[in-house]
C-alpha atoms as a PDB file:
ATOM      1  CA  UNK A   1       0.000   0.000   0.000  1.00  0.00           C
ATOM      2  CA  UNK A   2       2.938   2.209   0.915  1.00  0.00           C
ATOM      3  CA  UNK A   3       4.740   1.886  -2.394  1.00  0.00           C
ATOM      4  CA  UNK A   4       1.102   1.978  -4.181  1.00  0.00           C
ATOM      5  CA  UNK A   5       0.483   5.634  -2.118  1.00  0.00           C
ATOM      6  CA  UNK A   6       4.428   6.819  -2.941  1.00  0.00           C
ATOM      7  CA  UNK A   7       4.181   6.109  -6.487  1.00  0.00           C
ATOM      8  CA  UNK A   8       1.091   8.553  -6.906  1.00  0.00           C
ATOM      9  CA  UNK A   9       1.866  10.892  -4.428  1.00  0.00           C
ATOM     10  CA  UNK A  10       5.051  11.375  -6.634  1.00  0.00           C
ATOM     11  CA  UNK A  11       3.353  12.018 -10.225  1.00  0.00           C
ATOM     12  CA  UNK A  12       0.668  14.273  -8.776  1.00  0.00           C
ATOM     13  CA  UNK A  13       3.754  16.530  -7.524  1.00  0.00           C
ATOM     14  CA  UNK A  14       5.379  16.135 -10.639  1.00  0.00           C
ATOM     15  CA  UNK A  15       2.256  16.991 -12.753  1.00  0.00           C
ATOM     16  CA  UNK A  16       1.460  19.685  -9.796  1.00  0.00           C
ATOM     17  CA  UNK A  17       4.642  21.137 -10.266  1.00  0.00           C
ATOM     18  CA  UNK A  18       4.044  21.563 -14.070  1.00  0.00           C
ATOM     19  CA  UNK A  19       0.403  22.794 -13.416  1.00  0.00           C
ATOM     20  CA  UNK A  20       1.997  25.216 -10.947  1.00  0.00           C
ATOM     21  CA  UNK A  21       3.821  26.732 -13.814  1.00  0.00           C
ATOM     22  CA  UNK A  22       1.130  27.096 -16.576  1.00  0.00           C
ATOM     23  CA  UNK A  23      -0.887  28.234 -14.217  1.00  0.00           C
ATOM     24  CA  UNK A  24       0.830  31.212 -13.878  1.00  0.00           C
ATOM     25  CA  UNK A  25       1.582  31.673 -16.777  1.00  0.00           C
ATOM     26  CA  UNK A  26      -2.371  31.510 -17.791  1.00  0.00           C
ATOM     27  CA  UNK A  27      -3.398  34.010 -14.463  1.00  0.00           C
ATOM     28  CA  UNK A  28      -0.883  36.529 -16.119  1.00  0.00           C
ATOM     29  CA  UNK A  29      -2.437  36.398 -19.175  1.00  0.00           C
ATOM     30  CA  UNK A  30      -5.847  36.056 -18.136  1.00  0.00           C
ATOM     31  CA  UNK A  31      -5.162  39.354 -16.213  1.00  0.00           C
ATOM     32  CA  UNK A  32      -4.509  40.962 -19.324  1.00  0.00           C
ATOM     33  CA  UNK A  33      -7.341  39.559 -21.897  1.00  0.00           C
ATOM     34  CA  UNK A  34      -9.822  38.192 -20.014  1.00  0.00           C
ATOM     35  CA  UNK A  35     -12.422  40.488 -20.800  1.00  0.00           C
ATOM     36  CA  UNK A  36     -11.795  40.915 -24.286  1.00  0.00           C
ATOM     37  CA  UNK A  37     -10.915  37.283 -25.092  1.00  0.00           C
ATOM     38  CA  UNK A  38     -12.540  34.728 -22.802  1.00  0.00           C
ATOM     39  CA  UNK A  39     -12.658  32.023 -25.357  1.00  0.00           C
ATOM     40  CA  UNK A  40      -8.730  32.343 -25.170  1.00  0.00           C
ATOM     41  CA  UNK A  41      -8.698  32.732 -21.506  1.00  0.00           C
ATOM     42  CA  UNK A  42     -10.937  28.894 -21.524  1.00  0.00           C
ATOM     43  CA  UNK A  43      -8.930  27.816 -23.715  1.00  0.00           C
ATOM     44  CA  UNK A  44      -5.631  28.269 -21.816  1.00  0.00           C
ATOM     45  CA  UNK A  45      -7.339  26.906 -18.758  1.00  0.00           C
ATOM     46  CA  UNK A  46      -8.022  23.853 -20.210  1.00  0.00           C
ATOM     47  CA  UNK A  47      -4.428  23.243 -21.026  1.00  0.00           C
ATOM     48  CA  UNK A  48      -3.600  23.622 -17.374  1.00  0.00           C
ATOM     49  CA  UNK A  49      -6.463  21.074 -16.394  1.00  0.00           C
ATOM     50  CA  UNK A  50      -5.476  18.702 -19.161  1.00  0.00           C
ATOM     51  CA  UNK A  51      -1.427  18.726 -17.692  1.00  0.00           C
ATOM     52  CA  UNK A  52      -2.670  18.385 -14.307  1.00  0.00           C
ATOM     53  CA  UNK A  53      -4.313  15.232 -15.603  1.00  0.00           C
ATOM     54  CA  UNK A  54      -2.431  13.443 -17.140  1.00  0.00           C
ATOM     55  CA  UNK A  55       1.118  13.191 -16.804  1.00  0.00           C
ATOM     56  CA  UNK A  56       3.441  13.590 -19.658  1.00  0.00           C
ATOM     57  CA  UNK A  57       4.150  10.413 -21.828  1.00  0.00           C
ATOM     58  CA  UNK A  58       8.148   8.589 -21.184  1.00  0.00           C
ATOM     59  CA  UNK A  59      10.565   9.461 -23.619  1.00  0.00           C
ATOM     60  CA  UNK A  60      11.216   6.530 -25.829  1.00  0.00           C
ATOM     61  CA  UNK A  61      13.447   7.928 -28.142  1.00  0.00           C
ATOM     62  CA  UNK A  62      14.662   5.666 -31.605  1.00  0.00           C
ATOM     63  CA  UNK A  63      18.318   5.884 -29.763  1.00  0.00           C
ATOM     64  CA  UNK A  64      16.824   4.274 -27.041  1.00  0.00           C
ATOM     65  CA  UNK A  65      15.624   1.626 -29.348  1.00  0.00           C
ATOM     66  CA  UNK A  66      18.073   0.551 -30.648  1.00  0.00           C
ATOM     67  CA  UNK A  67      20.170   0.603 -27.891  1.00  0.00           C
ATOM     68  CA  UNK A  68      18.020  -2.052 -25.976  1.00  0.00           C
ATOM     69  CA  UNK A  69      18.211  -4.243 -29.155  1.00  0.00           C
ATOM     70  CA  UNK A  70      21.717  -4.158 -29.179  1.00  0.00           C
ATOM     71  CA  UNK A  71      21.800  -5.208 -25.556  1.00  0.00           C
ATOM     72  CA  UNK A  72      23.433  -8.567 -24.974  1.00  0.00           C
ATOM     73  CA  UNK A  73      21.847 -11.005 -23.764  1.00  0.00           C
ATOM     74  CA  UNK A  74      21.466 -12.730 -20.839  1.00  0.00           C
ATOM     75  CA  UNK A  75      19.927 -15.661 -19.654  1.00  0.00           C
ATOM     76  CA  UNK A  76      18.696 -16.521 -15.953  1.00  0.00           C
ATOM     77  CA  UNK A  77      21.540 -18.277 -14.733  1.00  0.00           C
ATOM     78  CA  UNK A  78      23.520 -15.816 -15.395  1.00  0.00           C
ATOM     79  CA  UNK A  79      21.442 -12.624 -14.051  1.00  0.00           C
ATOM     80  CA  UNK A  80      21.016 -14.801 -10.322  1.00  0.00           C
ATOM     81  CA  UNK A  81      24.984 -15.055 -10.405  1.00  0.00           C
ATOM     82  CA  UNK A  82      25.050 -11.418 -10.871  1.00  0.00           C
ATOM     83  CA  UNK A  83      22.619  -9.942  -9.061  1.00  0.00           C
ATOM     84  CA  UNK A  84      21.364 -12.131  -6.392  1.00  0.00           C
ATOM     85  CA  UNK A  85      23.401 -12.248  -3.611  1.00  0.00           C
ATOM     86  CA  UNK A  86      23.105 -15.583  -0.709  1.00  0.00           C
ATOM     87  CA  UNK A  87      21.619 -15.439   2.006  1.00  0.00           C
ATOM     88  CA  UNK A  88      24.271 -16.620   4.186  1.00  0.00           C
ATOM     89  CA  UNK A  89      26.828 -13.621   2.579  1.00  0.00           C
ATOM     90  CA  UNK A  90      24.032 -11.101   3.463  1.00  0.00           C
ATOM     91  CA  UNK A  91      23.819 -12.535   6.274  1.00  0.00           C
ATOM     92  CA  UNK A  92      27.147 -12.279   7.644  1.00  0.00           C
ATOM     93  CA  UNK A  93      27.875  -8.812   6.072  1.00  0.00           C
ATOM     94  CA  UNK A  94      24.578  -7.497   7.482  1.00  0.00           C
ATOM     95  CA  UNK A  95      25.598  -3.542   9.148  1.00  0.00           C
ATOM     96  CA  UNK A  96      23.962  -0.752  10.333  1.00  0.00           C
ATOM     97  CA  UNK A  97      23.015   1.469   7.840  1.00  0.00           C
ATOM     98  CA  UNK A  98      24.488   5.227   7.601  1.00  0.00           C
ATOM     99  CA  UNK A  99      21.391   6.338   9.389  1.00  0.00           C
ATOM    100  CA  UNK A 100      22.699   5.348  12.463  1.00  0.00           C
ATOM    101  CA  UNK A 101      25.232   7.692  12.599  1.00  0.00           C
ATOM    102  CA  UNK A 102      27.518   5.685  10.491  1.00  0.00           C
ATOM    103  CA  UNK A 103      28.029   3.014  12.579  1.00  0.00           C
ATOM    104  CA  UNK A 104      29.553   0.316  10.540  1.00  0.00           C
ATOM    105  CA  UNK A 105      30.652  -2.785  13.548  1.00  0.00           C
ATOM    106  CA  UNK A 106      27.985  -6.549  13.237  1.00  0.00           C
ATOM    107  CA  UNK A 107      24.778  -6.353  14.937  1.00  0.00           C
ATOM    108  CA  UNK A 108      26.240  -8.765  17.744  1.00  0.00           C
ATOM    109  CA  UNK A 109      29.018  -6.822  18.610  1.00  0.00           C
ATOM    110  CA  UNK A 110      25.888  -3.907  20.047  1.00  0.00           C
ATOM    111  CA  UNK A 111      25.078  -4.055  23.551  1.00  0.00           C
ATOM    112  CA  UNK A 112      21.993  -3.228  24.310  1.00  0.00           C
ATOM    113  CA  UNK A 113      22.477   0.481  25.614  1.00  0.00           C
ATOM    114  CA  UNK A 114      23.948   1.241  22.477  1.00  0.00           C
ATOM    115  CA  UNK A 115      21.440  -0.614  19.486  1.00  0.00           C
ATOM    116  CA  UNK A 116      18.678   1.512  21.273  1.00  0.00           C
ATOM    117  CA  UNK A 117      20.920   4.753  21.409  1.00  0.00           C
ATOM    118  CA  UNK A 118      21.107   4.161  17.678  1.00  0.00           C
ATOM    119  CA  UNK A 119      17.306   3.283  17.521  1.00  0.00           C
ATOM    120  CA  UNK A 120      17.151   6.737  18.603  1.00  0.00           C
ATOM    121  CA  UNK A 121      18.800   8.942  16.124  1.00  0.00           C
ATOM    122  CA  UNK A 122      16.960   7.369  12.932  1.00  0.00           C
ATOM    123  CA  UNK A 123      14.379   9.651  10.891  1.00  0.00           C
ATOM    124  CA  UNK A 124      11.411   8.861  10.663  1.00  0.00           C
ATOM    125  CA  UNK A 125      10.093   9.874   6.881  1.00  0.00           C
ATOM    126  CA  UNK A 126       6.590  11.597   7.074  1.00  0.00           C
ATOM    127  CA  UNK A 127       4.055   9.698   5.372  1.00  0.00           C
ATOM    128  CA  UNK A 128       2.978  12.744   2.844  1.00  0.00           C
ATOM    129  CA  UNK A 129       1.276  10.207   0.456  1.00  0.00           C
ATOM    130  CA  UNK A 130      -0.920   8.717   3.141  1.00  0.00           C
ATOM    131  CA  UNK A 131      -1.257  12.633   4.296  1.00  0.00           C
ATOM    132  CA  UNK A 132      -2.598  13.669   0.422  1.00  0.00           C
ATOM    133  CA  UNK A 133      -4.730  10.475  -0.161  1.00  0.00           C
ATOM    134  CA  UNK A 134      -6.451  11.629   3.749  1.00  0.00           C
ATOM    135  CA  UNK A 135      -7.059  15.377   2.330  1.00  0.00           C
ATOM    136  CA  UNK A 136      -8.204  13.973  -1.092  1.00  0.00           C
ATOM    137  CA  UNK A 137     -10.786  11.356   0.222  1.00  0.00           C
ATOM    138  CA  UNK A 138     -12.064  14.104   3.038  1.00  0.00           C
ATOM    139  CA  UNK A 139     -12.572  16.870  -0.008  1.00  0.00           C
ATOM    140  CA  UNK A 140     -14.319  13.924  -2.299  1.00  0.00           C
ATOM    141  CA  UNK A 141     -16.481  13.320   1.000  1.00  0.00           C
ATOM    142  CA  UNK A 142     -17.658  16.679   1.546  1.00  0.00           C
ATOM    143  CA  UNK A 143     -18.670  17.494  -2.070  1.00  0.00           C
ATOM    144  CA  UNK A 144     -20.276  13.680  -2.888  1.00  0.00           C
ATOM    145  CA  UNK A 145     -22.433  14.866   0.982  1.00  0.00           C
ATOM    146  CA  UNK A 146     -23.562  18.094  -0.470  1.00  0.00           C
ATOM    147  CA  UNK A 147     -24.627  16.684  -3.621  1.00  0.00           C
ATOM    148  CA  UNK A 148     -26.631  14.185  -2.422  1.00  0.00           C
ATOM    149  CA  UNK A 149     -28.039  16.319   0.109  1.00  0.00           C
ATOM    150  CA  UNK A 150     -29.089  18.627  -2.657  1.00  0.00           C
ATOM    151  CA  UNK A 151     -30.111  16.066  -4.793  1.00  0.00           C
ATOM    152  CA  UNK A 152     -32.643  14.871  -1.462  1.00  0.00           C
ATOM    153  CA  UNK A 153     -34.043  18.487  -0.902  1.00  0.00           C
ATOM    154  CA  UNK A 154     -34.532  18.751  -5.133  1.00  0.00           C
ATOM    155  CA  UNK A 155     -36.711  15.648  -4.729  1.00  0.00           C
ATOM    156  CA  UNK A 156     -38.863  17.082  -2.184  1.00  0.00           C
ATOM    157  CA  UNK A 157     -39.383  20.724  -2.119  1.00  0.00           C
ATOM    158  CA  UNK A 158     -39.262  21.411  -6.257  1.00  0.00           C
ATOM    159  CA  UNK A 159     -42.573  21.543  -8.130  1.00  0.00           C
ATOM    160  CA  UNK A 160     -43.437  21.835 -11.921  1.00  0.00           C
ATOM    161  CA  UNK A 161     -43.573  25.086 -13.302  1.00  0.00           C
ATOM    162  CA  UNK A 162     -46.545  25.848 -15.238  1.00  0.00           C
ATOM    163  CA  UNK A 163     -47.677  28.834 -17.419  1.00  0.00           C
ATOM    164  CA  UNK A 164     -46.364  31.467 -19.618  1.00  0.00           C
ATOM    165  CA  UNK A 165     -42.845  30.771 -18.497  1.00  0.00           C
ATOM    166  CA  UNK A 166     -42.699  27.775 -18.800  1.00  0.00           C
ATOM    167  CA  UNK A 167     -43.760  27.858 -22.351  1.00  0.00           C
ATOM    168  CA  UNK A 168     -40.926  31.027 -22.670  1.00  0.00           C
ATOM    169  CA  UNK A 169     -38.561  28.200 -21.156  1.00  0.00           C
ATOM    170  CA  UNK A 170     -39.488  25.622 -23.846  1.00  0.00           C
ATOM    171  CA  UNK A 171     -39.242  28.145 -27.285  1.00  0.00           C
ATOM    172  CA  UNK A 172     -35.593  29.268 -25.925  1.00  0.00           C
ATOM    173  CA  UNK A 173     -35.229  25.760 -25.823  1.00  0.00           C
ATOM    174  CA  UNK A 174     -35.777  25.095 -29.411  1.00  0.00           C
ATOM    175  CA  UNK A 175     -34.139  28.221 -30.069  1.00  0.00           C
ATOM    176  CA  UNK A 176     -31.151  27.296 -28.741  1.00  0.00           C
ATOM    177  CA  UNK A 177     -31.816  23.574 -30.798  1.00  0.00           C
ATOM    178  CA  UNK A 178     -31.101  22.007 -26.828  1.00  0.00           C
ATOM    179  CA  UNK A 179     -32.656  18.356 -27.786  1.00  0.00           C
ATOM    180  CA  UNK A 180     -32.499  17.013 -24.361  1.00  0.00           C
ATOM    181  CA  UNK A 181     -35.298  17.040 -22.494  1.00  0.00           C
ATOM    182  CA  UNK A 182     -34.537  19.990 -19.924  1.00  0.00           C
ATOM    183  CA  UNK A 183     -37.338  19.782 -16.727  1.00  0.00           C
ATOM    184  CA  UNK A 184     -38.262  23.436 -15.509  1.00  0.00           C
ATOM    185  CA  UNK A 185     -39.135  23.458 -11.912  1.00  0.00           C
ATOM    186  CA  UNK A 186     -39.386  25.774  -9.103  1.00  0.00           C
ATOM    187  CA  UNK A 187     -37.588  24.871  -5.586  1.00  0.00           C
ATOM    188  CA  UNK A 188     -37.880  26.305  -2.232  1.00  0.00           C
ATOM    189  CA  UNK A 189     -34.972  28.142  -0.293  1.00  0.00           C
ATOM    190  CA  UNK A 190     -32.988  28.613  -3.136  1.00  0.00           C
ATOM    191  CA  UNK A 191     -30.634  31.146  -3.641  1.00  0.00           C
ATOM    192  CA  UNK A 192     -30.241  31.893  -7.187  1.00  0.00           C
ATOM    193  CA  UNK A 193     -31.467  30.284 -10.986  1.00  0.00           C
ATOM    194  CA  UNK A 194     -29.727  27.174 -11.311  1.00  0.00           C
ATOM    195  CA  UNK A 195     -28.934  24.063 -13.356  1.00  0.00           C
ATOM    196  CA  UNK A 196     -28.622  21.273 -12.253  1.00  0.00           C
ATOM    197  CA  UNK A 197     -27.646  17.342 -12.851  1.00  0.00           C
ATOM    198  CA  UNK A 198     -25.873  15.822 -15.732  1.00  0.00           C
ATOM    199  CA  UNK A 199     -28.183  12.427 -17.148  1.00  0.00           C
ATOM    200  CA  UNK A 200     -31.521  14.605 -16.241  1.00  0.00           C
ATOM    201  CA  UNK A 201     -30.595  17.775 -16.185  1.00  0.00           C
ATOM    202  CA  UNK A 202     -33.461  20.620 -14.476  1.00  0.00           C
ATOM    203  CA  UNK A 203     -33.414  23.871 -14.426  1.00  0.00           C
ATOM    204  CA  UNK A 204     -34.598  25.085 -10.719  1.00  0.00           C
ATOM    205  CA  UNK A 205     -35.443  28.621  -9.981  1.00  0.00           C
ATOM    206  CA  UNK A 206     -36.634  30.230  -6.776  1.00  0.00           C
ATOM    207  CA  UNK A 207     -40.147  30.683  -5.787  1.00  0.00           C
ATOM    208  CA  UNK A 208     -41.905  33.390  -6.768  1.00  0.00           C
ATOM    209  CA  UNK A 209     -39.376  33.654  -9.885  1.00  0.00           C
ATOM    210  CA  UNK A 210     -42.457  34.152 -12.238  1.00  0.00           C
ATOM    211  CA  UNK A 211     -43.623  37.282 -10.733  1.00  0.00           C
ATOM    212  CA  UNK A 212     -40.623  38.771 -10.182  1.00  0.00           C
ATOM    213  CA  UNK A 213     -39.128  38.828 -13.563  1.00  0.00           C
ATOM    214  CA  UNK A 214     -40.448  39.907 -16.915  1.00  0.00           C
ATOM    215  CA  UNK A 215     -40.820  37.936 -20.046  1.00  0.00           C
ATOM    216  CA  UNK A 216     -37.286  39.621 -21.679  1.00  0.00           C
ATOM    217  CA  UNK A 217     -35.706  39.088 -18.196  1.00  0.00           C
ATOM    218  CA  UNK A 218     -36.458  35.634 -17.982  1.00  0.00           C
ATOM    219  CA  UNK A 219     -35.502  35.123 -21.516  1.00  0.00           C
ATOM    220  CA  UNK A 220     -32.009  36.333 -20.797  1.00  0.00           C
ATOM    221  CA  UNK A 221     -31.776  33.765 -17.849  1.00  0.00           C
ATOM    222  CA  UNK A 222     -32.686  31.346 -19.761  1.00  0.00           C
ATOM    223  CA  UNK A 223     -30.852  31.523 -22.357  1.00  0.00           C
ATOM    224  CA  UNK A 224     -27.654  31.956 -19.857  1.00  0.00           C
ATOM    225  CA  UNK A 225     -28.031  28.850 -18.115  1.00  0.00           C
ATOM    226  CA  UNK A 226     -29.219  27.159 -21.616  1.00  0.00           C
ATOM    227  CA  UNK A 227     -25.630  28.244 -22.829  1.00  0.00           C
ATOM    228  CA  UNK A 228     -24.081  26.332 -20.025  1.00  0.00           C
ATOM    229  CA  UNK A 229     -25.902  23.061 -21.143  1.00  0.00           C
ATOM    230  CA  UNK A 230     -25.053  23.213 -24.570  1.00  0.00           C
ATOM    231  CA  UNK A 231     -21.658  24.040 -23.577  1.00  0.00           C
ATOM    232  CA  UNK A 232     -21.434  20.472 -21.606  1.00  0.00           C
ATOM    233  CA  UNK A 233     -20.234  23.170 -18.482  1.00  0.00           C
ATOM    234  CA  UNK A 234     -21.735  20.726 -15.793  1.00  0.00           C
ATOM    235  CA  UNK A 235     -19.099  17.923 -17.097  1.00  0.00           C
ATOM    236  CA  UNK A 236     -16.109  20.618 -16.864  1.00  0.00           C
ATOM    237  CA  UNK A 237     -17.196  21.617 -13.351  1.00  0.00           C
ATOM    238  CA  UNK A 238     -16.740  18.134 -12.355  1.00  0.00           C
ATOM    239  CA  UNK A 239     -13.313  17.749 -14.113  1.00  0.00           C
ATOM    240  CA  UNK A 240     -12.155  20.872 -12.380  1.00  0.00           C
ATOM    241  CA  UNK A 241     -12.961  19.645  -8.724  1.00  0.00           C
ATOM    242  CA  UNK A 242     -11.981  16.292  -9.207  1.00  0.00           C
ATOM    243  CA  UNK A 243      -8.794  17.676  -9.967  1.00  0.00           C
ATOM    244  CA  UNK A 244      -8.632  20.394  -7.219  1.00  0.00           C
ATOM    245  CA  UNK A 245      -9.711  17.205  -4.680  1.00  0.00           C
ATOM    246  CA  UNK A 246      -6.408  15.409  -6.234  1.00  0.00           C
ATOM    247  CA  UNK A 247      -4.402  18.818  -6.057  1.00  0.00           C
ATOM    248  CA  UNK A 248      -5.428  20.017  -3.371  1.00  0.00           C
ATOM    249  CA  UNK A 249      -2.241  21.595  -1.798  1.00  0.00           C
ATOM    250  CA  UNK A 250      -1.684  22.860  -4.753  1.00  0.00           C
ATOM    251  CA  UNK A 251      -3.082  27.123  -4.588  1.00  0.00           C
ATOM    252  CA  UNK A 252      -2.583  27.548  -8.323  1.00  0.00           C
ATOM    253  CA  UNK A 253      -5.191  24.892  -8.911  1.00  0.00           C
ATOM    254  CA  UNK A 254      -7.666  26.549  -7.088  1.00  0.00           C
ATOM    255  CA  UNK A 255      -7.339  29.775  -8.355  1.00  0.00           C
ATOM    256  CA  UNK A 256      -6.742  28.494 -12.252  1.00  0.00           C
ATOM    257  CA  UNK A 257     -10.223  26.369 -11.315  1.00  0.00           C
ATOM    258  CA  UNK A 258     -11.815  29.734 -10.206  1.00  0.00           C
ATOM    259  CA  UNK A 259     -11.147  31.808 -12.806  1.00  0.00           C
ATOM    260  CA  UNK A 260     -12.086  29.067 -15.148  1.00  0.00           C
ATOM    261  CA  UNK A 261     -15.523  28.980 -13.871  1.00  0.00           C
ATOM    262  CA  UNK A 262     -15.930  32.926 -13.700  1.00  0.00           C
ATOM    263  CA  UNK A 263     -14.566  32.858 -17.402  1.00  0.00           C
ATOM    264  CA  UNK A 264     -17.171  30.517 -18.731  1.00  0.00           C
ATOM    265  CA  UNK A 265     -19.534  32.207 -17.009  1.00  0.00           C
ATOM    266  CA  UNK A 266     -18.868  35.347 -18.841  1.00  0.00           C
ATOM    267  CA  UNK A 267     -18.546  33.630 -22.152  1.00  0.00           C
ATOM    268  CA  UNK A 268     -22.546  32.131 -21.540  1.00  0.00           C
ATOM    269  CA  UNK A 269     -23.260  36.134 -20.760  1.00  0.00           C
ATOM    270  CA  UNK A 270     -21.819  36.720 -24.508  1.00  0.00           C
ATOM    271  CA  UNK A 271     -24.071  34.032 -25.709  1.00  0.00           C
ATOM    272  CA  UNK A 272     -26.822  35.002 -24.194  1.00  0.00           C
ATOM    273  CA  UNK A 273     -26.803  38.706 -25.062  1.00  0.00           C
ATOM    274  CA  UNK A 274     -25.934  37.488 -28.801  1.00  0.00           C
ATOM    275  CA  UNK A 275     -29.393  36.073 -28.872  1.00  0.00           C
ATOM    276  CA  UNK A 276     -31.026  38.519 -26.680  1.00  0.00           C
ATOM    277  CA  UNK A 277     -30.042  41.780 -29.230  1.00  0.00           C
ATOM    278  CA  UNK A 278     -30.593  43.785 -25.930  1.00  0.00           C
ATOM    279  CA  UNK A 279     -27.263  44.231 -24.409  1.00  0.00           C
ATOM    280  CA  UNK A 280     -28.498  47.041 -22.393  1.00  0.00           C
ATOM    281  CA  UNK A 281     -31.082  44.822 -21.058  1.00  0.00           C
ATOM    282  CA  UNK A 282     -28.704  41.894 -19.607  1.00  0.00           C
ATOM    283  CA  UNK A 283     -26.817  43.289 -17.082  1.00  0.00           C
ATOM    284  CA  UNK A 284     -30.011  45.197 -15.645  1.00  0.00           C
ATOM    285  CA  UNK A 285     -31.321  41.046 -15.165  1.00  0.00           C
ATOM    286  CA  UNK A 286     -27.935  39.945 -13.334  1.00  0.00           C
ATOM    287  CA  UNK A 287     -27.793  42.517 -11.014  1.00  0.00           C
ATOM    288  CA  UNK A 288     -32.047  42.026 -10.292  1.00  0.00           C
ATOM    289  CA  UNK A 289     -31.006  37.878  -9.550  1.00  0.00           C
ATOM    290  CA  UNK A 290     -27.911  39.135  -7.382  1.00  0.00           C
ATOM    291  CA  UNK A 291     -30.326  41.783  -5.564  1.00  0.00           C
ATOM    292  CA  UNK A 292     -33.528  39.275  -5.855  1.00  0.00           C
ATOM    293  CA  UNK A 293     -32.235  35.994  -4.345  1.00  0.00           C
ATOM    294  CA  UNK A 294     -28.865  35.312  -4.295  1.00  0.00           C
ATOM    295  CA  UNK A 295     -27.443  36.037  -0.009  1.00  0.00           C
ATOM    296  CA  UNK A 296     -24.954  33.944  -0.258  1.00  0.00           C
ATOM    297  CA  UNK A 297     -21.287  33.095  -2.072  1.00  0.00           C
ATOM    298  CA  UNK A 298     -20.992  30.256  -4.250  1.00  0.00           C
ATOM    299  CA  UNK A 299     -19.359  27.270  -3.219  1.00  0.00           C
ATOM    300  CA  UNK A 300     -16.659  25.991  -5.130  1.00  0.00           C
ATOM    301  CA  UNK A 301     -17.131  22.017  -3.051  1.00  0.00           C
ATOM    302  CA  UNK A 302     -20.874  22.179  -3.627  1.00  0.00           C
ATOM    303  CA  UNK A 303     -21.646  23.230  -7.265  1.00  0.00           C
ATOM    304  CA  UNK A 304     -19.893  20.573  -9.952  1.00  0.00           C
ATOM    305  CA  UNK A 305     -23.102  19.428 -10.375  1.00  0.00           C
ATOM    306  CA  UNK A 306     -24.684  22.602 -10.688  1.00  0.00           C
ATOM    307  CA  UNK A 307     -24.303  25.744 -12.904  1.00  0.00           C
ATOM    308  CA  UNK A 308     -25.673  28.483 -10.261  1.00  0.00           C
ATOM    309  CA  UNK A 309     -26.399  32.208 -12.199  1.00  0.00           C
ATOM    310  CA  UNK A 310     -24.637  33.832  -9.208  1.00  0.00           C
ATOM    311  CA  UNK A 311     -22.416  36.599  -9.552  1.00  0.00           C
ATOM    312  CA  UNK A 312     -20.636  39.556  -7.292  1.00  0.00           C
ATOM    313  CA  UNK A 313     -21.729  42.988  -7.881  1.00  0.00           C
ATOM    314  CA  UNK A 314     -18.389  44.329  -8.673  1.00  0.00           C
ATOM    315  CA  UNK A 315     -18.895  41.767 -11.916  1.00  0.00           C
ATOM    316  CA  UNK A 316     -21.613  43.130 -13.615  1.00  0.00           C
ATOM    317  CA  UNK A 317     -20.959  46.293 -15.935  1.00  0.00           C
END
């Protein structure tokens, strides 16, 4: 299990360490273009995810090749005489290692005040594999709870919605040519307009979410979160925390995985004001969610699943 924990523990730094690099490379230039070229800015992100992934393939080289064909060979007599040493000779050359402060004379020539005096002064390596697999399985934990959790209150508290907006909900639909079947519902104590699940996907919005916005306002939610299905953003969101549970001592991760998700949300704003032909209009309906429902931030941990229309004030211009 050790070796098993050492061996992964050691490519997720490695591919960490890489990720580490491109990240910042990608929040520099994100810094500088984000707003004028978010399809660039997703794009670059998605290299990041994609090293921290998967690692990079071994070199196998032609050189290399041909050098192992030209290797002599050798049969198994042979490699035991060379490389397998008897057990009596280990036996009788068996020493302390250099860890006890180079102590060199047999076991049986220790007395007993000075093998445990020796004992003393080893190091103990710290078990960082068994120490990332702990944080990984705690952060899977925690977001596989909420989930479900959300999944359970979904069940009980949402109801169909029925009437005008719902058949608004179904024309943006077809306008958007989303061929899934897409169930509109409306769910108690929620915070904001939100998409949810990946096999059935709904679209929940608060209560009282038919009286409080218009028929253009709706349309422009609707055609926001819309975007995000037919941009298959639900499956990103759960490749980015999957990987930010596997890096997660890793900061760059994080903050490449958050500015991912604010950039995709601002490319689903472009769609949706390309349909709308009201730009004016849009960020009038953001700020009205932020002010109508949403009292709380986001959670990174809780929302793979989900594709909340939440955004900070400071956001919308």
């Amino acid at each position: 299990m050790e070796g098993w924990l050492d061996i992964a523990f050691s490519q997720v730094v490695e591919n960490t360490i890489a990720g580490a690099v491109l990240g910042s490379i990608f929040l520099l230039v994100v810094s500088l273009t984000r707003r004028a070229l978010p399809a660039l800015s997703i794009s670059l992100a998605v290299l990041v995810l994609v090293r921290l992934a998967f690692p990079v393939a071994p070199e196998i080289g032609v050189g290399n090749l041909l050098e192992w064909e030209k290797a002599p060979e050798m049969n198994q007599d042979s490699y035991l005489a060379e490389n397998v040493t008897p057990p009596q000779a280990e036996f009788e050359q068996l020493v302390l290692s250099d860890s006890f402060e180079g102590v060199t004379q047999d076991c049986s020539e220790l007395t007993g005040e000075q093998f445990f005096a020796a004992e003393r002064n080893v190091d103990f390596a710290i078990p960082w594999g068994a120490i990332w697999l702990t944080g990984m399985l705690l952060l899977l934990s925690c977001f596989f709870v909420r989930q479900i959790r959300f999944a359970v209150r979904m069940h009980r508290r949402s109801q169909a919605v029925e009437g005008p907006k719902s058949d608004l909900f179904k024309e943006c639909c077809e306008e958007l040519k989303i061929r899934r079947r897409v169930r509109f519902e409306a769910m108690e104590g929620l915070h904001s307009p939100i998409l949810f699940g990946l096999f059935g996907p709904r679209f929940l919005v608060p209560v009282g979410f038919e009286k409080l916005f218009s028929h253009d306002e709706a349309r422009a939610i609707f055609f926001h979160e819309l975007a995000h299905l037919k941009r298959l953003d639900l499956w990103w969101n759960w490749f980015a925390l999957l990987l930010a549970c596997v890096h997660w001592f890793n900061p760059f991760v994080w903050l490449v995985i958050r500015r991912f998700r604010s950039d995709r949300e601002l490319l689903c704003d472009h769609y949706a004001m390309r349909y709308l032909g009201q730009a004016s209009l849009y960020p009038a309906t953001l700020l009205k969610v932020v002010e109508g429902f949403t009292t709380r931030k986001n959670s990174m941990l809780g929302a793979a699943a989900a594709s909340p229309m939440f955004r900070q004030k400071s956001e919308i211009k």
